[in-house]
N, C-alpha and C. Protein backbone atom coordinates (compact mmCIF):
# COMPACT_ATOMS: atom_id res chain seq x y z
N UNK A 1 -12.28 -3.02 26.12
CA UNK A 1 -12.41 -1.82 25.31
C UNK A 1 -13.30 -2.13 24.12
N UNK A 2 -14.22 -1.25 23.57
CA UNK A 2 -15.06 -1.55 22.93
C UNK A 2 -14.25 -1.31 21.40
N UNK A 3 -14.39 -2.16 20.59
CA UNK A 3 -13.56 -2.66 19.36
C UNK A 3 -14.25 -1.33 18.53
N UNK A 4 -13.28 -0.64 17.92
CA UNK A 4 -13.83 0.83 17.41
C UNK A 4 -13.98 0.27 15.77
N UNK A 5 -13.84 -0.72 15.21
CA UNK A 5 -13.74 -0.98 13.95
C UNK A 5 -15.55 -2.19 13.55
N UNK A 6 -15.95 -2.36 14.84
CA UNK A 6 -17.45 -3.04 15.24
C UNK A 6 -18.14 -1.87 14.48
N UNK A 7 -19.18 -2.74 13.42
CA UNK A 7 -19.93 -1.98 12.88
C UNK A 7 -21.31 -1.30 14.01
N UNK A 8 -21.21 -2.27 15.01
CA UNK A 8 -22.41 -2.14 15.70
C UNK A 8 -22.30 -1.32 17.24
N UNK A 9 -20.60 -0.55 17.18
CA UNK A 9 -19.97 0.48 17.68
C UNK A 9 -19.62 1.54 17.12
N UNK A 10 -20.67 1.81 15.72
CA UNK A 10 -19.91 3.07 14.94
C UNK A 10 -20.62 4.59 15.76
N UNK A 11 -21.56 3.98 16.64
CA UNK A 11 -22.14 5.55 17.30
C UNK A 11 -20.67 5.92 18.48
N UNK A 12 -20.23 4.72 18.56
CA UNK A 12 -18.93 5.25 19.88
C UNK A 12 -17.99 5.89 19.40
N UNK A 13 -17.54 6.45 17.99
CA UNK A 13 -16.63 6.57 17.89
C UNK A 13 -15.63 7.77 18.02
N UNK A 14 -16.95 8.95 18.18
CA UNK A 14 -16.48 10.22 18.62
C UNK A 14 -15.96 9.79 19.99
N UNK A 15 -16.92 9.29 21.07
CA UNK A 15 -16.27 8.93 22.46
C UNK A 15 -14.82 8.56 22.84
N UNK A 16 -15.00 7.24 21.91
CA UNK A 16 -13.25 6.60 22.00
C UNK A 16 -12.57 7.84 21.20
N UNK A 17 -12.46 8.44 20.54
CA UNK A 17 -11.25 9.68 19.95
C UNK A 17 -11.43 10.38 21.30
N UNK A 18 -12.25 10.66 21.97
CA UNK A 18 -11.93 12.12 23.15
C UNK A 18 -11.89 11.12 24.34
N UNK A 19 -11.61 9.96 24.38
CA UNK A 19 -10.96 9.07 25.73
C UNK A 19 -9.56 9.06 24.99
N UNK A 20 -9.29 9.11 24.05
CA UNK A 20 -7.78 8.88 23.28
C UNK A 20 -6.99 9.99 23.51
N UNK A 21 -7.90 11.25 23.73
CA UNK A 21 -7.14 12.80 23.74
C UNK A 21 -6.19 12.35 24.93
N UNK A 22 -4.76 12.84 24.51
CA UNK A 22 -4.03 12.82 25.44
C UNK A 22 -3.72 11.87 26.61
N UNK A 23 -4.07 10.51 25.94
CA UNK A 23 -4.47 9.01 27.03
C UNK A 23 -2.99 8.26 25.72
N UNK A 24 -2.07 7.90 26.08
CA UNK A 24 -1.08 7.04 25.18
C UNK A 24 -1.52 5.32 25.57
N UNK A 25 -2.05 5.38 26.29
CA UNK A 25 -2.32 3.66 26.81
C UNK A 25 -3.57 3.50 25.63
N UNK A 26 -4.60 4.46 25.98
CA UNK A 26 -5.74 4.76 24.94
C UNK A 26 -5.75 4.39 23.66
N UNK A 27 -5.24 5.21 23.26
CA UNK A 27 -4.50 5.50 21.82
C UNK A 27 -3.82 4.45 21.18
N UNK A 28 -2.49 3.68 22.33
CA UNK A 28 -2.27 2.07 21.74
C UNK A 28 -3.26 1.10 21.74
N UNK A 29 -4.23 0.64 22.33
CA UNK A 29 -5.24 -0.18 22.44
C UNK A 29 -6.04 0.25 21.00
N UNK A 30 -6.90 1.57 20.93
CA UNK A 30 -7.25 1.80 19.92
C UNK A 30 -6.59 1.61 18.32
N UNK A 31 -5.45 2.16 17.99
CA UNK A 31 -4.80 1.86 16.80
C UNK A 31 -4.22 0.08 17.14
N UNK A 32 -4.31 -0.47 18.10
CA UNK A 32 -4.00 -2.12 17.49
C UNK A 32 -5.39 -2.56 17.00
N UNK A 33 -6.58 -2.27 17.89
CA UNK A 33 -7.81 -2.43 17.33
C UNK A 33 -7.89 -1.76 15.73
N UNK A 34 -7.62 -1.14 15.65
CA UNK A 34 -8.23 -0.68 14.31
C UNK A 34 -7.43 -1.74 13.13
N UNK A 35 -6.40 -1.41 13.52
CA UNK A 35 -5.23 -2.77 12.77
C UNK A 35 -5.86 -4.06 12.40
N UNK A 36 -6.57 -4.76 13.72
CA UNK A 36 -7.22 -5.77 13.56
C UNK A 36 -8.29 -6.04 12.98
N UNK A 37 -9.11 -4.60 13.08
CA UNK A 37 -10.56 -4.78 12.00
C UNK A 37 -10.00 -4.52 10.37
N UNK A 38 -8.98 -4.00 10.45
CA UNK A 38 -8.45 -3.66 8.58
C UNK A 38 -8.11 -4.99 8.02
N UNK A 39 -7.93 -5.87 8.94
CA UNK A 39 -7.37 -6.76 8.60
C UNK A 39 -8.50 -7.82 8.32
N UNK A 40 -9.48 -7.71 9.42
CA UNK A 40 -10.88 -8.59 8.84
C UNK A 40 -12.13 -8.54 8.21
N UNK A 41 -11.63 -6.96 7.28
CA UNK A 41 -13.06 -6.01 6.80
C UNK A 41 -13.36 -6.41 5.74
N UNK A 42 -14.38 -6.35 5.75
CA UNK A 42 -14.42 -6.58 4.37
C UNK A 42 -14.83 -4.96 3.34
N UNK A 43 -15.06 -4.85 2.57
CA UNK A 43 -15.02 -3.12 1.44
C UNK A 43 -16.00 -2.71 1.98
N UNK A 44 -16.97 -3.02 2.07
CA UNK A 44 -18.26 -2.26 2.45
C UNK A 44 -18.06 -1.50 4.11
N UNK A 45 -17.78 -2.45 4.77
CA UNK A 45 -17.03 -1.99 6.12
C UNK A 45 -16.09 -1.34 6.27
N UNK A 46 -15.19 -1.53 5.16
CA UNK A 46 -13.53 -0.84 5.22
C UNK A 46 -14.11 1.07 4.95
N UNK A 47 -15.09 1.32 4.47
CA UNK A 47 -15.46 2.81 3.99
C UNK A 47 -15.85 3.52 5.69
N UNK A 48 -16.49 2.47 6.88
CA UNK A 48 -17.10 3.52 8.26
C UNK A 48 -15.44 2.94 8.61
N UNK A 49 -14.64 2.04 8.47
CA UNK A 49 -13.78 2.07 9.52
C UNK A 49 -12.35 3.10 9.11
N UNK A 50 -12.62 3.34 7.58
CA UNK A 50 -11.70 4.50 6.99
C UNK A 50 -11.75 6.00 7.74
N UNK A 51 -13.31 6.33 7.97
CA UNK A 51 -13.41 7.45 8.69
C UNK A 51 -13.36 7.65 9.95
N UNK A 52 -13.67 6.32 10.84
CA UNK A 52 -13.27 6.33 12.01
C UNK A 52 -11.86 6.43 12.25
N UNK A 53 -10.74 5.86 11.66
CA UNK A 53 -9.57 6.08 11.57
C UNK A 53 -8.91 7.48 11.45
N UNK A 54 -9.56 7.87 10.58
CA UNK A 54 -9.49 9.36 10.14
C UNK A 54 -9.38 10.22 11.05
N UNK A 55 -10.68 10.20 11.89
CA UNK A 55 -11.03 10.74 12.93
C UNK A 55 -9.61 10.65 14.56
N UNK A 56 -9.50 9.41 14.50
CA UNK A 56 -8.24 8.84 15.35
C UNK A 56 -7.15 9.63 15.19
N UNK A 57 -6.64 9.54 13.78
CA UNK A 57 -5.32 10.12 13.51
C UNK A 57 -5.64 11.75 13.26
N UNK A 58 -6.62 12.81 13.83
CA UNK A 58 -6.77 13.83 13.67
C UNK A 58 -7.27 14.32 15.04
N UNK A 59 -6.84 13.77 16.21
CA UNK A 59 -6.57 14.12 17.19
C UNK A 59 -5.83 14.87 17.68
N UNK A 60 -5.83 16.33 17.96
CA UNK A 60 -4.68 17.34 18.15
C UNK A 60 -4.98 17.11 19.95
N UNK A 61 -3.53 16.55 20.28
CA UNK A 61 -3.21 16.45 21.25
C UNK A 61 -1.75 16.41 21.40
N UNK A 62 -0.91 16.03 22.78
CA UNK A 62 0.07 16.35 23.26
C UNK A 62 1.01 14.86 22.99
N UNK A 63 0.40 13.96 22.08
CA UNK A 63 0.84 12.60 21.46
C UNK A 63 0.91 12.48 20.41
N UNK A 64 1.24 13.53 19.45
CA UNK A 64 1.60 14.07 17.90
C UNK A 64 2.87 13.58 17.95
């Protein structure tokens, strides 16, 4: 799975949210990934992986 918190994956990130719609396997893979880049970001990075997150947790689907 392509690491959604990769600066050099920030064009994927609409993709991975609408593979996440309504996918729970998805969705866990993705939020441990994101976990793992918060954890190795540094500030300048932490600002695209804030909105990619954003984006994640504003998924209206049937896994609310």
């Amino acid at each position: 799975m392509i690491d959604p918190g990769d600066s050099a994956n920030v064009d994927f990130s609409d993709l991975l949210v609408d593979m996440a719609r309504d996918n729970a396997k998805v969705s866990k893979k993705m939020a441990k990934s994101y976990l793992k880049g918060i954890a190795k970001s540094q500030n300048d990075v932490m600002i695209k992986t804030a909105k990619q997150i954003k984006n994640f947790l504003l998924i209206d689907d049937s896994l609310r």
